[in-house]
Protein backbone atom coordinates (compact mmCIF):
# COMPACT_ATOMS: atom_id res chain seq x y z
CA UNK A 1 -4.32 6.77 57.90
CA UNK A 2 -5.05 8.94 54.70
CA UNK A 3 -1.83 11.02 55.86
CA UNK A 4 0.59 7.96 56.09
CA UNK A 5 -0.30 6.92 53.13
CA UNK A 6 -0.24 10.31 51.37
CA UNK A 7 -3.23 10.33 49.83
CA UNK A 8 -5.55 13.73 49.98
CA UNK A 9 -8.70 13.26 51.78
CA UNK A 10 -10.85 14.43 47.72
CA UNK A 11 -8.75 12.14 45.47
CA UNK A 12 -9.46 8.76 48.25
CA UNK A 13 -13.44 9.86 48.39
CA UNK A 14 -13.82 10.44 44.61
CA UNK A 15 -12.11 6.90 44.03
CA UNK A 16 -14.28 5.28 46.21
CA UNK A 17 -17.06 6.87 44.68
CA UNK A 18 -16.04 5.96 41.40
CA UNK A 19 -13.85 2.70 41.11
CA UNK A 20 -12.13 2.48 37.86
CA UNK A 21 -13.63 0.26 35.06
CA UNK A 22 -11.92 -2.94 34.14
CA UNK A 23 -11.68 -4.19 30.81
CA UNK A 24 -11.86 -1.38 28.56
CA UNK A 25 -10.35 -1.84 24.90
CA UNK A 26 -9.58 1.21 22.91
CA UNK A 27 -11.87 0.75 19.79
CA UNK A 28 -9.67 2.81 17.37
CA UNK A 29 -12.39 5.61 16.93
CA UNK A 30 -15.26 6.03 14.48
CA UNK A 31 -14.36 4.97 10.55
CA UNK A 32 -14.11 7.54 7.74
CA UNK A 33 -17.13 8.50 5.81
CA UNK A 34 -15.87 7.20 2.64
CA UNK A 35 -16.71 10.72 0.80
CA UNK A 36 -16.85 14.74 0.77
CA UNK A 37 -19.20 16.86 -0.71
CA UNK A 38 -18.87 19.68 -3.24
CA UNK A 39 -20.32 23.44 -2.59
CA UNK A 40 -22.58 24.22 -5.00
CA UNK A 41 -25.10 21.14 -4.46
CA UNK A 42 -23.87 19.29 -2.08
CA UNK A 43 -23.51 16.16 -4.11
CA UNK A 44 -20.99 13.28 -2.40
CA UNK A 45 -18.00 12.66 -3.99
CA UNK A 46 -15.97 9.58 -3.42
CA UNK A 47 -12.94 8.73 -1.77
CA UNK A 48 -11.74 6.91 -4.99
CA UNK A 49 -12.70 9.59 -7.09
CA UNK A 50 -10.62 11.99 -4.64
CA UNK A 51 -7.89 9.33 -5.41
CA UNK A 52 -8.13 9.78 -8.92
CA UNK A 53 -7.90 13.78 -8.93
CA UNK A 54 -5.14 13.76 -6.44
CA UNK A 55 -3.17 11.58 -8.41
CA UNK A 56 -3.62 14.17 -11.73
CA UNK A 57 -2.77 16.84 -9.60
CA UNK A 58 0.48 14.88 -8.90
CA UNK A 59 1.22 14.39 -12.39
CA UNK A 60 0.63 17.77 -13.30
CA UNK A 61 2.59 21.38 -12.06
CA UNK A 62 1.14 20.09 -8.48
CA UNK A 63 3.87 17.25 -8.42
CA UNK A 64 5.83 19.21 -5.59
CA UNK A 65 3.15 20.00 -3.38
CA UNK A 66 2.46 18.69 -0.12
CA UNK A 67 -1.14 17.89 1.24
CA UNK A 68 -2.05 21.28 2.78
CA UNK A 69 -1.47 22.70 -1.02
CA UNK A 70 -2.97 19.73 -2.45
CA UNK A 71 -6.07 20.57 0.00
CA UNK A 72 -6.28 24.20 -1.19
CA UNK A 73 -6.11 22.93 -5.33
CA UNK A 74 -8.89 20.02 -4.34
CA UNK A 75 -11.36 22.80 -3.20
CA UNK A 76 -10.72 25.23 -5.57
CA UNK A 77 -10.63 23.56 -9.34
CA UNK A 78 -13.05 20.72 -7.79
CA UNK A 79 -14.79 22.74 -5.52
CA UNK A 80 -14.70 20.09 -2.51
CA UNK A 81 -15.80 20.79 0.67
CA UNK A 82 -12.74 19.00 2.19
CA UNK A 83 -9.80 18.58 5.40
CA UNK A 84 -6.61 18.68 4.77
CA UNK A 85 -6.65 15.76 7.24
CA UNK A 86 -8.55 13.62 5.03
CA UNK A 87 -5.89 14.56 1.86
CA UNK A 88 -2.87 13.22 4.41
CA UNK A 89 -4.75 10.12 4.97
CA UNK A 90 -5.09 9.73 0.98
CA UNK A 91 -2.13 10.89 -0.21
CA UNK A 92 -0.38 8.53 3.11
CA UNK A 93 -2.80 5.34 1.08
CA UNK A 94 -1.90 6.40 -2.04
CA UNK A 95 2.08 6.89 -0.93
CA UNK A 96 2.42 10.23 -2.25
CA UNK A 97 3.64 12.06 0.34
CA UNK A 98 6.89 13.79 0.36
CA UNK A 99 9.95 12.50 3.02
CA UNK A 100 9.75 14.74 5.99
CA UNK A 101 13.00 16.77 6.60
CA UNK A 102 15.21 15.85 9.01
CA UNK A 103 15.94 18.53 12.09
CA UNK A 104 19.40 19.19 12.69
CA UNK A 105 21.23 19.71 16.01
């Protein structure tokens, strides 16, 4: 029967053994801390003052970086223990980033 249908013998077992659950939603993942800390005493910073030094950074001779540079200035005049995943999603709230350029073919 298994053969007609062409189904392997393992894959019709291990579904019968475990049916496939119904109903599950995609929560979105676990929420952002809502800070970082800083190296010397571990002290939390907060996202809004992270805000507020990226957007001096911007103002100043950082104006044409992107967040991976912006990452790298964070840690090193602030000294934040920090992702350069967490600067894309501020600088993406804060609308800072720079257009992506456009591949050519």
């Amino acid at each position: 029967m298994l053969r007609i249908a062409g189904v392997l013998e393992a894959t019709y077992y291990n579904r019968k053994k475990h049916p496939p659950k119904e109903n599950r939603i995609y929560k979105g993942g676990r929420k952002p801390p809502g800070d970082s800390l800083t190296k010397e005493t571990n002290k939390p910073i907060s996202d809004e003052q992270i805000k507020e030094w990226l957007m001096e950074l911007i103002a100043g001779e950082e104006s044409i970086y992107g967040y991976r540079k912006l990452t790298l200035c964070l840690q090193n005049q602030y000294g934040l223990i920090i992702n350069k995943k967490k600067v894309y999603r501020l600088c993406k709230e804060l609308d800072i980033l720079a257009p992506q350029q456009q591949i050519r073919n």
